[in-house]
N, C-alpha and C. Protein backbone atom coordinates (compact mmCIF):
# COMPACT_ATOMS: atom_id res chain seq x y z
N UNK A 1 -17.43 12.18 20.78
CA UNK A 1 -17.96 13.46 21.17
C UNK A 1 -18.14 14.30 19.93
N UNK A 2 -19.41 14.94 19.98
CA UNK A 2 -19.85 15.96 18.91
C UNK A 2 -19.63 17.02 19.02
N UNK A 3 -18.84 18.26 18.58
CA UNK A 3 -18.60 19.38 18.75
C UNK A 3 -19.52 20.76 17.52
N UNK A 4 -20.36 21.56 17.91
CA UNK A 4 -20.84 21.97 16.63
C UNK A 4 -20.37 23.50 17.54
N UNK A 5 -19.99 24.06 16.76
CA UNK A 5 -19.93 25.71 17.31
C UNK A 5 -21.58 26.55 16.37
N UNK A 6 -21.54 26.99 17.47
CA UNK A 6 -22.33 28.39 17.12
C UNK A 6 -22.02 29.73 16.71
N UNK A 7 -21.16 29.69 16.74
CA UNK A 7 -20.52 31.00 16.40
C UNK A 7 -20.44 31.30 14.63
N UNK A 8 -20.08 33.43 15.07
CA UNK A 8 -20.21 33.39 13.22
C UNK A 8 -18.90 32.43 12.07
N UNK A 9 -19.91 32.56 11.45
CA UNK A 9 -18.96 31.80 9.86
C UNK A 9 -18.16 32.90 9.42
N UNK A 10 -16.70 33.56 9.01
CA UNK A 10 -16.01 33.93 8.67
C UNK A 10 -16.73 34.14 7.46
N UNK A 11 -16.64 35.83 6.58
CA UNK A 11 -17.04 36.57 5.84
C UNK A 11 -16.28 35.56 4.94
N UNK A 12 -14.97 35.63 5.02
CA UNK A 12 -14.20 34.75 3.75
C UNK A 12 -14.90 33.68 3.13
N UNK A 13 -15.23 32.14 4.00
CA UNK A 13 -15.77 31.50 3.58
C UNK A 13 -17.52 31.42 3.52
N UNK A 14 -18.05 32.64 3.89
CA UNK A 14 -18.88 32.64 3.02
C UNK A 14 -18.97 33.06 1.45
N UNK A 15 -17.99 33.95 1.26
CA UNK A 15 -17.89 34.34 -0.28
C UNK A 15 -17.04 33.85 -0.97
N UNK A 16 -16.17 32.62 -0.36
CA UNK A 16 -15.27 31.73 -1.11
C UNK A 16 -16.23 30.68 -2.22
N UNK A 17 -16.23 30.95 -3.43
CA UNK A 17 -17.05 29.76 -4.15
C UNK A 17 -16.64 28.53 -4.12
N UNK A 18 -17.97 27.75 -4.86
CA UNK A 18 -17.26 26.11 -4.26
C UNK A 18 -16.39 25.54 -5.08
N UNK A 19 -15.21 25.05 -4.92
CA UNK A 19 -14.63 24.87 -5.99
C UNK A 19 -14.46 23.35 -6.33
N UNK A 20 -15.31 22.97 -5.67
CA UNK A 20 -15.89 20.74 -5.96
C UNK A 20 -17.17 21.09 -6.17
N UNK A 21 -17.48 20.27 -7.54
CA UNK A 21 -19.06 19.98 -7.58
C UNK A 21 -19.45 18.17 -7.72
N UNK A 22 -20.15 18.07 -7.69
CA UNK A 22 -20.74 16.49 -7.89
C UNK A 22 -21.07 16.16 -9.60
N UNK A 23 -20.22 15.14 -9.95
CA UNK A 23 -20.54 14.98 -11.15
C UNK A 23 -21.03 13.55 -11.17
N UNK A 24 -22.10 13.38 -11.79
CA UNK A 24 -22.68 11.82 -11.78
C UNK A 24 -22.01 11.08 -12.38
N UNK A 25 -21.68 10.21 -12.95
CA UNK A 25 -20.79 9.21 -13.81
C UNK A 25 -21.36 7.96 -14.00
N UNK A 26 -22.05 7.18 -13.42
CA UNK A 26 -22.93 6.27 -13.96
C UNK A 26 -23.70 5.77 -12.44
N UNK A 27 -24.42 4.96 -12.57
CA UNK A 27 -25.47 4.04 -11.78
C UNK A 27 -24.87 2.54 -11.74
N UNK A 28 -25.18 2.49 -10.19
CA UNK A 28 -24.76 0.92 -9.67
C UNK A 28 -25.57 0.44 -9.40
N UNK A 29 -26.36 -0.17 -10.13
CA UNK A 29 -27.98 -1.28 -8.96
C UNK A 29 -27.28 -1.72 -7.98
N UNK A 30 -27.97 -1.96 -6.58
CA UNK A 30 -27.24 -2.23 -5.50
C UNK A 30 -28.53 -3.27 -5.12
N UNK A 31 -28.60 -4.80 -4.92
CA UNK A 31 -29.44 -5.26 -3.84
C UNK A 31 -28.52 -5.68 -2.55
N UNK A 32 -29.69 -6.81 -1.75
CA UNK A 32 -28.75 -6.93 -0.38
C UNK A 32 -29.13 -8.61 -0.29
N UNK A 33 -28.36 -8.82 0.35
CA UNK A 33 -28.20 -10.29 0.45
C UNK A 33 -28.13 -10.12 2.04
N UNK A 34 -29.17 -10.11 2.77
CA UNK A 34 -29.69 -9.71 3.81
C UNK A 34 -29.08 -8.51 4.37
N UNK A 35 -28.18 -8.50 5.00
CA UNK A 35 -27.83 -6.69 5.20
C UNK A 35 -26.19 -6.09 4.13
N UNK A 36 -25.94 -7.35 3.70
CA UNK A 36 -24.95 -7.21 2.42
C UNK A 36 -24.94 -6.07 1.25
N UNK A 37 -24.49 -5.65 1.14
CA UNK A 37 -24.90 -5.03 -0.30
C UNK A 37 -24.04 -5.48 -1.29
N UNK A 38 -24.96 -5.80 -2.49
CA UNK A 38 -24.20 -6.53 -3.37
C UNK A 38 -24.23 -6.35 -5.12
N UNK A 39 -23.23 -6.10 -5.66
CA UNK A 39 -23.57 -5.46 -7.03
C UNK A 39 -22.77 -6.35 -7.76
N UNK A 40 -23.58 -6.76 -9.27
CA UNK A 40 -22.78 -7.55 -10.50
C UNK A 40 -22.09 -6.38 -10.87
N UNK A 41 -20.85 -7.72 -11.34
CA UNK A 41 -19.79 -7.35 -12.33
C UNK A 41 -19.08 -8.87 -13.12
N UNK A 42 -17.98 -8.49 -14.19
CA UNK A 42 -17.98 -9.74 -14.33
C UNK A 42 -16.14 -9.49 -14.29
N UNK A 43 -15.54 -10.89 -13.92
CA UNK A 43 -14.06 -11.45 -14.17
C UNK A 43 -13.91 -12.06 -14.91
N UNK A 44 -13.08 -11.82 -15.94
CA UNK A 44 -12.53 -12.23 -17.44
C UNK A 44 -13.98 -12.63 -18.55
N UNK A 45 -14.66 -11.66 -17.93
CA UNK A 45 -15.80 -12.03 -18.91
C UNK A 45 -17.07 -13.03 -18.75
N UNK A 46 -16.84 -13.23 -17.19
CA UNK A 46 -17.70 -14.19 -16.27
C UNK A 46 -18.67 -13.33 -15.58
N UNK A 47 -19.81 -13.43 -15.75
CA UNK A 47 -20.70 -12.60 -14.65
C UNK A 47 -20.38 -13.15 -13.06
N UNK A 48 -20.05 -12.21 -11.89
CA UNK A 48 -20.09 -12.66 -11.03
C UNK A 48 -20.69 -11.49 -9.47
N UNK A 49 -21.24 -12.03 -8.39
CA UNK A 49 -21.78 -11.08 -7.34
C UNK A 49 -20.61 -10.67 -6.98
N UNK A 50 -20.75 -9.59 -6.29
CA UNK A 50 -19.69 -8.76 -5.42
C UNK A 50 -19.94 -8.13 -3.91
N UNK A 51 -19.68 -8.12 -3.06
CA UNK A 51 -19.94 -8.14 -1.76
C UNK A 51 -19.15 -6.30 -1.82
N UNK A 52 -20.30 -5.16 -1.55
CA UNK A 52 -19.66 -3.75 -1.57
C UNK A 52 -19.20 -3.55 -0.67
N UNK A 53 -17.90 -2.95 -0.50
CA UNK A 53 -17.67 -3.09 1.03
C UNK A 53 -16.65 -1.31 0.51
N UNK A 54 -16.88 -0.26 0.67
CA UNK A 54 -16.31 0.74 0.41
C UNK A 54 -14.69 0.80 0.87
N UNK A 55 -14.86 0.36 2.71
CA UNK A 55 -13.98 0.36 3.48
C UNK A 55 -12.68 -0.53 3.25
N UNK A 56 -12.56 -1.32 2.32
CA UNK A 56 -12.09 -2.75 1.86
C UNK A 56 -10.58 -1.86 1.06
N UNK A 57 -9.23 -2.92 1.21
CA UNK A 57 -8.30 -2.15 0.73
C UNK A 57 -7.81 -3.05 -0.47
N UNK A 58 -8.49 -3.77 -0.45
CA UNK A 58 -8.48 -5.21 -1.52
C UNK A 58 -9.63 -5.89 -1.96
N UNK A 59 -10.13 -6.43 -3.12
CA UNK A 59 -10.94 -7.36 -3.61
C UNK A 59 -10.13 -9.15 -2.80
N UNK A 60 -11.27 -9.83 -2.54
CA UNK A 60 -10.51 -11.21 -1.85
C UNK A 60 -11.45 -12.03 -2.85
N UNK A 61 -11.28 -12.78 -3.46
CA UNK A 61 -11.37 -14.23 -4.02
C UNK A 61 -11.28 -15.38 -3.47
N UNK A 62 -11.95 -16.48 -3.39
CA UNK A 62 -11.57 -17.86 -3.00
C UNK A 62 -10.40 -18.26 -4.00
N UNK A 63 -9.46 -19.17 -3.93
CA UNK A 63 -9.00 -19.62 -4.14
C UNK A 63 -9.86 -20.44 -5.80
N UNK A 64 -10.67 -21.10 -5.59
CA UNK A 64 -11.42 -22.02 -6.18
C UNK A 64 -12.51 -20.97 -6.95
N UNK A 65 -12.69 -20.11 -7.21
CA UNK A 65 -13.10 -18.96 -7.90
C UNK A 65 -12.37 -18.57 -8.90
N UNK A 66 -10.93 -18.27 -8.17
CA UNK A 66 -10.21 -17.55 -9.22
C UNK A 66 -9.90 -18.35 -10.20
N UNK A 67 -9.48 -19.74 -9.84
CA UNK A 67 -9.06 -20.60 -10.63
C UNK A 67 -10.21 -20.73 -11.62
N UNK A 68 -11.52 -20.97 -11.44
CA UNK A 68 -12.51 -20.95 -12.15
C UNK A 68 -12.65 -19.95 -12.95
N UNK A 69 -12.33 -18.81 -12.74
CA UNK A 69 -12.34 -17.75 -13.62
C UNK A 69 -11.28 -17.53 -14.30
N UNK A 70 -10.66 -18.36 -14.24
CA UNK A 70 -8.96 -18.21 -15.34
C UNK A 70 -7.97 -17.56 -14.85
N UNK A 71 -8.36 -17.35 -13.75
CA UNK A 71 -6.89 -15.63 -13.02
C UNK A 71 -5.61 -16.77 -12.85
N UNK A 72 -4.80 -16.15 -13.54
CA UNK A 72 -3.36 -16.42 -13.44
C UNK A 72 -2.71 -16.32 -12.01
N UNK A 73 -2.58 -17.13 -10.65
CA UNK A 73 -2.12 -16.74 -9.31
C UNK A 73 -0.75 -16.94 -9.27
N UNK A 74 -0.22 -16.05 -8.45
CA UNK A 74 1.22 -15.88 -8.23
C UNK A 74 1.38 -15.52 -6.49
N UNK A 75 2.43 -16.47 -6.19
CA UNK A 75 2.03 -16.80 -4.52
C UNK A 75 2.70 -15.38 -4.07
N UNK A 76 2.11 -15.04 -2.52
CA UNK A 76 2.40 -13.50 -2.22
C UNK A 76 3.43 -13.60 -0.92
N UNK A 77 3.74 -14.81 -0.65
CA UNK A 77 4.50 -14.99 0.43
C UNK A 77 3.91 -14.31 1.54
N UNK A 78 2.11 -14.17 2.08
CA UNK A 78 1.90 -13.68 3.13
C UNK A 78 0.56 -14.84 3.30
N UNK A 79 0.37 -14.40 4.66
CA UNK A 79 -0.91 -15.56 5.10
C UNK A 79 -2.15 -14.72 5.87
N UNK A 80 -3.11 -15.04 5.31
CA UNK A 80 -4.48 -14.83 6.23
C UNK A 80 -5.08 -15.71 7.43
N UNK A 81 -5.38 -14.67 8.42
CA UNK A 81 -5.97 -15.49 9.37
C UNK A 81 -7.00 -15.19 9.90
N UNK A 82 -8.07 -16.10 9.88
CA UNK A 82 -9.18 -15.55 10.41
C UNK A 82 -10.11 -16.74 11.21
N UNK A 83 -11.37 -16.74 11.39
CA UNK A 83 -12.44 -17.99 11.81
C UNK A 83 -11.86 -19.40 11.65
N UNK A 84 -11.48 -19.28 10.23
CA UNK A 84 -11.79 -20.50 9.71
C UNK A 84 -10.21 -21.63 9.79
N UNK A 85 -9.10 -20.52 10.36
CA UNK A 85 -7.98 -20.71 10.05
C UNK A 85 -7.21 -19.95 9.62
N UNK A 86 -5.89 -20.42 9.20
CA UNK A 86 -4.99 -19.69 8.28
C UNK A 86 -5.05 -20.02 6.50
N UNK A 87 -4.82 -19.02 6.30
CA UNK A 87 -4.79 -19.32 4.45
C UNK A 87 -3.60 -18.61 3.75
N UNK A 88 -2.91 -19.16 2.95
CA UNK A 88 -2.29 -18.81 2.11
C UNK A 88 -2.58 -17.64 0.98
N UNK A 89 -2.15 -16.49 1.29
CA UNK A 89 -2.82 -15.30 0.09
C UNK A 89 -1.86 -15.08 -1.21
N UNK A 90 -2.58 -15.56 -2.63
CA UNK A 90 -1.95 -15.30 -3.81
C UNK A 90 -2.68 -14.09 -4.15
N UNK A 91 -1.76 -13.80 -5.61
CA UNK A 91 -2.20 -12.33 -6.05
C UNK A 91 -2.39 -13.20 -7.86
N UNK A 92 -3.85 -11.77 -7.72
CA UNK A 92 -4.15 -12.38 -9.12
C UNK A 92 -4.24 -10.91 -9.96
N UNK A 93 -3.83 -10.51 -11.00
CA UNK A 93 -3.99 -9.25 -12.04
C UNK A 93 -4.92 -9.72 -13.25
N UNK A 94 -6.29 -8.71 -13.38
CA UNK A 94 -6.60 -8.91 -14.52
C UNK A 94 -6.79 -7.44 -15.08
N UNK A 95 -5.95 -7.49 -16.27
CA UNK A 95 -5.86 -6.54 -16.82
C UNK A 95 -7.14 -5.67 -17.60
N UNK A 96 -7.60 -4.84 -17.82
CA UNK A 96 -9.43 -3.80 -18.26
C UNK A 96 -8.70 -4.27 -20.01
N UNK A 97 -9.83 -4.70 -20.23
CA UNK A 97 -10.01 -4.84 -21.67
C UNK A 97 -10.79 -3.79 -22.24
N UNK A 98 -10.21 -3.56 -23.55
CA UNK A 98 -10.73 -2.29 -24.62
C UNK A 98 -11.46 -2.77 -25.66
């Protein structure tokens, strides 16, 4: 349910200034991999796609990825379950290089 009032706007916040502005910080090319959206980046120095998902509380890796990309795994003692089955979830850290 949508609620919009009509009523007046409080004198206050009209003369309250804004105190957030929008600052740009860089550009993401974004294509789509049919309704996907998907942006490069690279792991340990590997170019690789990325599936954008804003809502996401974690980056997920295959198994057989990470290893390919050198990530050091360390088992997390928890399991995923989904379609395909259950899976075993490790944790991988790669540290931002300077």
């Amino acid at each position: 349910m949508l609620c919009i009032s009509a009523g007046a706007v409080p004198l206050e916040a009209q003369t309250t200034p804004a105190r957030c502005r929008y600052v740009k910080l860089a550009t993401l090319p974004i294509t789509y991999s049919g309704v996907q959206p998907i942006v490069e980046g690279t792991i340990n120095g590997a170019p690789v796609k990325m599936l954008l998902d804003t809502g996401a509380q974690q980056t997920v890796l295959t198994r057989e990825l990470a290893e390919k990309l050198g990530l050091t795994l360390s088992h997390s003692s928890r399991v995923t379950i989904g379609v395909s089955g259950v899976s075993t979830e490790y944790r991988a850290r790669e540290c931002a290089r300077k």
